[in-house]
Protein backbone atom coordinates (compact mmCIF):
# COMPACT_ATOMS: atom_id res chain seq x y z
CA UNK A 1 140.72 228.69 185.04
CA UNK A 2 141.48 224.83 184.85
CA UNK A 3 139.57 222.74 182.87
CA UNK A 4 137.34 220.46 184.58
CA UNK A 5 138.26 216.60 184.01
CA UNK A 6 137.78 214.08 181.32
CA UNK A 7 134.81 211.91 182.44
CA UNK A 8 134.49 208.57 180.91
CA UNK A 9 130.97 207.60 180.41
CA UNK A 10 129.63 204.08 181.19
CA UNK A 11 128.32 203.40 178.28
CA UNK A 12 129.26 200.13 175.41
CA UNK A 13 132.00 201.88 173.51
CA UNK A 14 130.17 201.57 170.23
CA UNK A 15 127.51 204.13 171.59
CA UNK A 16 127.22 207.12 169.87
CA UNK A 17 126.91 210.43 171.58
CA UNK A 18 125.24 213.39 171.18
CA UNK A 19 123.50 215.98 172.86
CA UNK A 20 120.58 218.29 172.58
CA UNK A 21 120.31 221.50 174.81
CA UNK A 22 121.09 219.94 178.39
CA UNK A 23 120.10 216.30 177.67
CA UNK A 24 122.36 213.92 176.38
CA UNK A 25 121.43 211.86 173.12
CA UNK A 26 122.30 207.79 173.01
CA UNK A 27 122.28 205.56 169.99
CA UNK A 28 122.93 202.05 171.06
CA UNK A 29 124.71 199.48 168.74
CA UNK A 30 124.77 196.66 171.44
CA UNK A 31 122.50 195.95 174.19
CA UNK A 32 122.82 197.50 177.53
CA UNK A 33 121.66 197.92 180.49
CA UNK A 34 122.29 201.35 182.63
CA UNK A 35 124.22 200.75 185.61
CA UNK A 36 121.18 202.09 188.66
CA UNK A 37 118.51 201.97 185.49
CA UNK A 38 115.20 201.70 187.21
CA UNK A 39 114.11 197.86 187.28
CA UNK A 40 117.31 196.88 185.85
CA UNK A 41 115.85 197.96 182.55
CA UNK A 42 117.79 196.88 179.03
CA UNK A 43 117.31 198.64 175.62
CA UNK A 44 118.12 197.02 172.45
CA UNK A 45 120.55 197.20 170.11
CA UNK A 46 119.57 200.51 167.78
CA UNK A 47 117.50 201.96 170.62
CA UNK A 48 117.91 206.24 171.07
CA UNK A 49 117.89 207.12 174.48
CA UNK A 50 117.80 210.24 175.83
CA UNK A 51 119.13 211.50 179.39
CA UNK A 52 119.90 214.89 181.50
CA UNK A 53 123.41 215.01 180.63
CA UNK A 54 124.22 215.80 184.07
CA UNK A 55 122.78 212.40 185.29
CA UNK A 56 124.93 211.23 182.85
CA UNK A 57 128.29 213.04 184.03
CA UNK A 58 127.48 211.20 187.30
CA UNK A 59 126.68 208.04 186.07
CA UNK A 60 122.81 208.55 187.19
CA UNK A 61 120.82 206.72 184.93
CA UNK A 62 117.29 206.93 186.85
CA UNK A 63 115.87 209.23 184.20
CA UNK A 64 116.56 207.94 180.90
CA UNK A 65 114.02 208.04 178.27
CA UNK A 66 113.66 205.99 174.93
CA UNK A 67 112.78 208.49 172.12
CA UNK A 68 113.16 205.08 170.20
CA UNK A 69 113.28 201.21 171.01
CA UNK A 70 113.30 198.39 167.84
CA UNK A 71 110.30 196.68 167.76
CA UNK A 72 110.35 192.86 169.54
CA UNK A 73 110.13 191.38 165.74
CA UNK A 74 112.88 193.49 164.58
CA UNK A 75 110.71 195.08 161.99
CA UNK A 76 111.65 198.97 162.28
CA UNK A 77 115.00 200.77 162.56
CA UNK A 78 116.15 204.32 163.34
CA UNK A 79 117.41 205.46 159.99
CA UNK A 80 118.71 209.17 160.77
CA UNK A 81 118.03 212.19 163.24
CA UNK A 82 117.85 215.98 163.14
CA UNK A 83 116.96 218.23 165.72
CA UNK A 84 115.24 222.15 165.59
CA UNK A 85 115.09 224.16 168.69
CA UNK A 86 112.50 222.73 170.12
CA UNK A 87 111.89 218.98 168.89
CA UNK A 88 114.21 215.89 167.93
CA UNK A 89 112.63 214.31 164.37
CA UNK A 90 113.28 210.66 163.68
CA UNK A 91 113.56 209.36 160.58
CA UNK A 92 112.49 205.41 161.25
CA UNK A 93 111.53 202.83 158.66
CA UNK A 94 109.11 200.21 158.92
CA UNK A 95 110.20 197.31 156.40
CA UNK A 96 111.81 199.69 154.59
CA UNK A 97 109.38 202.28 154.31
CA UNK A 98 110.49 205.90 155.60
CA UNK A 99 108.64 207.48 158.66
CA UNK A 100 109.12 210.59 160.83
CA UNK A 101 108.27 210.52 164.47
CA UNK A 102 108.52 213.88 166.49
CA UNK A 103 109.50 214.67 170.49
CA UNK A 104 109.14 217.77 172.19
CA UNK A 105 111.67 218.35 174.94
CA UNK A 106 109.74 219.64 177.59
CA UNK A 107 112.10 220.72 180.02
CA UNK A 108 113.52 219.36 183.45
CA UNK A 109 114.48 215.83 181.57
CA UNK A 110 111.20 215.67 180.33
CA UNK A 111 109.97 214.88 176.31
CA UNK A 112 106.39 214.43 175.02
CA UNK A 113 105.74 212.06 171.93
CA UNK A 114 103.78 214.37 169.58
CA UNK A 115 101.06 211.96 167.51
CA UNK A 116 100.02 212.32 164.10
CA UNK A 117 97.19 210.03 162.32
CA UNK A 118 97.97 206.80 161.85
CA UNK A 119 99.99 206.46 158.67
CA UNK A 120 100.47 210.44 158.15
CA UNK A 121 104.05 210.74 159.00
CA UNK A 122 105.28 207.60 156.25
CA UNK A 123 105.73 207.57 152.88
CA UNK A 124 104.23 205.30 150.14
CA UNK A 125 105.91 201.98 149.57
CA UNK A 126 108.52 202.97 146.97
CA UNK A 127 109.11 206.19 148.28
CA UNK A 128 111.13 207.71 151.05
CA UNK A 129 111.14 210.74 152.93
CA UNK A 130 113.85 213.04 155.22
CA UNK A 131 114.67 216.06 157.01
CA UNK A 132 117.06 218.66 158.27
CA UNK A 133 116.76 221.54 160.38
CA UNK A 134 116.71 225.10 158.62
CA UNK A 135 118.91 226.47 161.75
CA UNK A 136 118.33 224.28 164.42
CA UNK A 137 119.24 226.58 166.98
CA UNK A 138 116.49 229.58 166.80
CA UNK A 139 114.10 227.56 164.37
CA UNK A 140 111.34 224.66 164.98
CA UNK A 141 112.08 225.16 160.66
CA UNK A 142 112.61 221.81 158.43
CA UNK A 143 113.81 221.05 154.76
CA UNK A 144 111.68 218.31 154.06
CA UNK A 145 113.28 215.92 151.02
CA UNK A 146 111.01 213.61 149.25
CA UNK A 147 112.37 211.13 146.44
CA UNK A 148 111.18 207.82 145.29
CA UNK A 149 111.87 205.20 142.30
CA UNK A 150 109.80 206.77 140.00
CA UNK A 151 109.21 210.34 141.43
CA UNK A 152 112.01 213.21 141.09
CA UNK A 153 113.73 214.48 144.59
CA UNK A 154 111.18 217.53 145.91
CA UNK A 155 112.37 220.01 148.42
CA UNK A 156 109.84 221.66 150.79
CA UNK A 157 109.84 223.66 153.90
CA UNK A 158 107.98 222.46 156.65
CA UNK A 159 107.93 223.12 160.97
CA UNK A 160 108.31 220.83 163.37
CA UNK A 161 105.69 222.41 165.38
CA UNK A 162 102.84 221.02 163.89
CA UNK A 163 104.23 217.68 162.49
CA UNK A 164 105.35 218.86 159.08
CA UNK A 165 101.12 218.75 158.47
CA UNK A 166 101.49 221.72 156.29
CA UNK A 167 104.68 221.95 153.86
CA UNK A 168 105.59 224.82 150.98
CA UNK A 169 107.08 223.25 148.17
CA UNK A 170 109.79 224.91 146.84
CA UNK A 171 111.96 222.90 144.86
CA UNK A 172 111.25 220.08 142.30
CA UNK A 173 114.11 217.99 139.69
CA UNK A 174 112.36 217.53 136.77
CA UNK A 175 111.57 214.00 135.67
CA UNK A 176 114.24 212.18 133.34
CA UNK A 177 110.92 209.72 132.07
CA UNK A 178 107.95 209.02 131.71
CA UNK A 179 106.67 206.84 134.64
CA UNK A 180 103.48 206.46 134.05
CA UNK A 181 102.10 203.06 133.40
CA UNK A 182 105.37 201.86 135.92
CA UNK A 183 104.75 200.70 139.73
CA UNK A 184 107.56 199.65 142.77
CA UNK A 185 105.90 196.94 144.65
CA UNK A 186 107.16 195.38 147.71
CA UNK A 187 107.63 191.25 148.25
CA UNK A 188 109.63 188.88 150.50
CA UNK A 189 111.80 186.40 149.69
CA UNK A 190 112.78 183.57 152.53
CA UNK A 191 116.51 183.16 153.00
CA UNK A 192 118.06 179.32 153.60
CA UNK A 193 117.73 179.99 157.64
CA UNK A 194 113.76 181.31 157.31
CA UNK A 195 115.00 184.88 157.40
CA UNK A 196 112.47 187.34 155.70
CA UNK A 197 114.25 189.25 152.90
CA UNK A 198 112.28 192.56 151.73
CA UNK A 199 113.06 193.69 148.10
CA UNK A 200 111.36 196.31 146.02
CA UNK A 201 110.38 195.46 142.25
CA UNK A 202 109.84 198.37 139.97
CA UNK A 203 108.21 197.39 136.55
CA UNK A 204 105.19 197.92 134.62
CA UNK A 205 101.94 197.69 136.05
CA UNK A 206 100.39 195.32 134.02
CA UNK A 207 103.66 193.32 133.94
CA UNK A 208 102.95 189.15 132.53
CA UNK A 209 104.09 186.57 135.03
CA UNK A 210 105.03 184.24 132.70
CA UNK A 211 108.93 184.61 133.39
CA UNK A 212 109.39 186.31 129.78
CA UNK A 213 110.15 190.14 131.59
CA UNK A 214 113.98 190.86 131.81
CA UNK A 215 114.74 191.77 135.02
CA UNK A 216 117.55 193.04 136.88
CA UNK A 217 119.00 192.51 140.90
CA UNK A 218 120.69 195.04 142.88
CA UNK A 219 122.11 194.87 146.21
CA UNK A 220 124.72 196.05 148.50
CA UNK A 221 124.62 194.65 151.88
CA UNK A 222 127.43 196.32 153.73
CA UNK A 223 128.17 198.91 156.32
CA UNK A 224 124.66 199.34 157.39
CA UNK A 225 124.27 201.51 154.62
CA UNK A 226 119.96 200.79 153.34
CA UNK A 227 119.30 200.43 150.08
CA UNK A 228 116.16 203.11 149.78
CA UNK A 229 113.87 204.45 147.22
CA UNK A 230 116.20 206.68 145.36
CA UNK A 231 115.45 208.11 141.68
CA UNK A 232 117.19 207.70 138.79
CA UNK A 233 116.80 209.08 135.71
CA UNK A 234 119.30 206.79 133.90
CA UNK A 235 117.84 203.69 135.07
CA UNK A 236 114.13 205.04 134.16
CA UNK A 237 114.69 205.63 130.71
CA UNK A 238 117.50 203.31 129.76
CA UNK A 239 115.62 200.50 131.21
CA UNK A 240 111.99 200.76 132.98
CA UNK A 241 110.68 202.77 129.90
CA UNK A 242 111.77 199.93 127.59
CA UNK A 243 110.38 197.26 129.51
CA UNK A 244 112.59 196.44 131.76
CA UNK A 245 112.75 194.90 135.58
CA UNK A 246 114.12 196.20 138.24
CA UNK A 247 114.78 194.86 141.54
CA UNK A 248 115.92 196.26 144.99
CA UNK A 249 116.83 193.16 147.28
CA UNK A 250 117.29 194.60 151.33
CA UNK A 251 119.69 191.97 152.09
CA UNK A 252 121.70 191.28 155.61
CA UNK A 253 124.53 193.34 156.03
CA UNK A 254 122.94 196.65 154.95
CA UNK A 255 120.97 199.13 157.91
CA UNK A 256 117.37 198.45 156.47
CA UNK A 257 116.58 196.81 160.33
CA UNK A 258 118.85 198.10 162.26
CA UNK A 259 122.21 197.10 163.95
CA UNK A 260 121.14 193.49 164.34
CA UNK A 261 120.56 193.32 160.16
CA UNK A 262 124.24 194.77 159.89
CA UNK A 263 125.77 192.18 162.15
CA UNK A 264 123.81 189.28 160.60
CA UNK A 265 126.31 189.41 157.79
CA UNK A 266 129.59 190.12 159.33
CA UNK A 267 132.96 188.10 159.21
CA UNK A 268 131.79 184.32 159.52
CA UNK A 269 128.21 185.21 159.18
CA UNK A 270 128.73 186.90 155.60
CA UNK A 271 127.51 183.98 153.54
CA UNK A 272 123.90 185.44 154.70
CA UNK A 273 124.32 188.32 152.73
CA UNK A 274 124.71 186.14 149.50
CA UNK A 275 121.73 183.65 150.57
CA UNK A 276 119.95 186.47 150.98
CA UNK A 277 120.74 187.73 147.26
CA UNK A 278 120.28 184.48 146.24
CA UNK A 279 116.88 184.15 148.00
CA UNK A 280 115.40 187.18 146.19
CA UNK A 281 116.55 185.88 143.01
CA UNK A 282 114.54 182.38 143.40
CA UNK A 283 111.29 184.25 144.79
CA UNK A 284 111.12 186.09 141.26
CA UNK A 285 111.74 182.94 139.65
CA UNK A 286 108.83 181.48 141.38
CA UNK A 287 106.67 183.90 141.61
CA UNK A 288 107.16 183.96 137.50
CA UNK A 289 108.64 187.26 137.19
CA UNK A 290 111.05 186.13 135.31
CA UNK A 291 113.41 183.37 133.89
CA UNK A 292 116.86 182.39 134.32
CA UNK A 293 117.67 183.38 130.72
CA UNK A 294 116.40 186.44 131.23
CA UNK A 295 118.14 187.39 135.03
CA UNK A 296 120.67 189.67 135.92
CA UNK A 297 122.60 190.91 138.61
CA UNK A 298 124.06 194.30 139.39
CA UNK A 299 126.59 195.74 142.32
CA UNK A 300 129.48 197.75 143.00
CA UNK A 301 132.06 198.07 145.65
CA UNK A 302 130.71 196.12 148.72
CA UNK A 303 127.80 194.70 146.78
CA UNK A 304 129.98 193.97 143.38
């Protein structure tokens, strides 16, 4: 039998398309609009919309559904995705700190938000957490990956079906130091143009501000890639167990908000990125953290 046609889609060709059973996934990079979208309705740039993909084969667009939409201030971003049988889990962050939101398709174009308690579903500041389906196909299972600055990478086994409310541990990397007596705080430092810049610091609790602590920057800032809680072992002993600083600065050009913070610092924009870095560095400064004599800065490839 012949093959039915190529259909081009109507979509901003930066979309990104996916599907899930017979509904068709969209994660927007630009704004649009949906050609017939009830109202004349636009979604944001880093929106996930979700459609029958046969409305979408025929350029019908009167049933699309936001699974999710950036906040007005820009504040939370879709970070990553995974589906089981039966629900889509988001991974979204608000100022950099991990959440998962569930949907349950419900047939007939149809998904239901399922609630937790407020604050149930996101990690502590300083940590972050993800998941991926067990077999996505004939399981509502989920590896559920936990990891922070100062807490090893966990591995647990969780369902979608009731939130992830009740996982089984199963795997743990044992600690490479000692972290107790060490916190990650989270500050923000204002760029030249009055741009909020988050950054984590990770340092002793009971740390002086008296700009005597040696402290260290790292940033990237490039290819939308966020610079998360992660945990290293090398960085813990070799430097936070001796006393040292260390600081995470979210900067423009990474994915920490989003499209938008991506495309804040690209081509003749990219001078953000470094105010940004350079931003961070002053708030310690001020805020006594440190010295100049006794500041650093760290990066590699984009953010070297």
């Amino acid at each position: 039998a012949d093959l039915p046609p190529f259909v081009r889609l109507n979509v901003p060709d930066d979309t990104s398309i996916g599907t899930f059973g017979s509904e068709a996934l969209l994660e927007l990079r630009s704004t649009w609009t949906p050609p017939n979208s009830p109202g004349g309705r636009s979604f944001a740039a880093g929106s996930l919309l979700a459609a029958p993909l046969a409305d979408v084969l025929n350029s019908d667009w009167q049933r699309v559904t936001p699974l999710f939409e950036p906040s007005a201030d820009g504040s939370n971003s879709l970070q990553g995705m995974s589906h089981t049988r039966n629900h889509i889990v988001l991974e979204t962050s608000e100022h950099v700190r991990s959440e998962l939101r569930f949907w349950k398709y419900a047939g007939a174009g149809a998904w239901q938000p399922l609630s937790r308690a407020e604050g149930a579903g996101a990690a502590p500041v300083g940590q972050t957490v993800s998941v991926s389906a067990v077999w996505p196909d004939d399981s509502d299972q989920l590896w559920l990956h936990r990891a922070g600055f100062l807490t090893p990478p966990t591995l647990e086994i969780a369902s979608a079906a009731d939130l992830c409310s009740s996982p089984t541990p199963l795997k743990m990397m044992p600690a490479h130091f000692d972290a107790s007596g060490i916190e990650c705080t989270q500050h923000f430092a204002t760029s030249a143009d009055g741009t909020r810049v988050p950054y984590f610091l990770i340092g002793r609790a009971d740390l002086p501000l008296d700009g005597s602590n040696v402290t260290l920057i790292d940033g990237y800032g490039g290819f939308e890639i966020s610079m998360g809680p992660y945990y290293s072992g090398s960085v813990g002993a070799a430097w936070l167990s001796r006393g040292g600083v260390k600081c995470i600065a979210n900067i423009r050009g990474g994915g920490e908000y989003g499209p938008a913070w991506h495309q804040g610092a690209l081509r003749e924009k990219r001078p953000r990125a470094y105010e940004d870095f350079e931003a961070v560095a002053r708030d310690l400064i001020e805020r006594r953290v440190t010295s100049v004599p006794r500041l650093g800065a760290i990066g590699g490839s984009n953010g070297g």
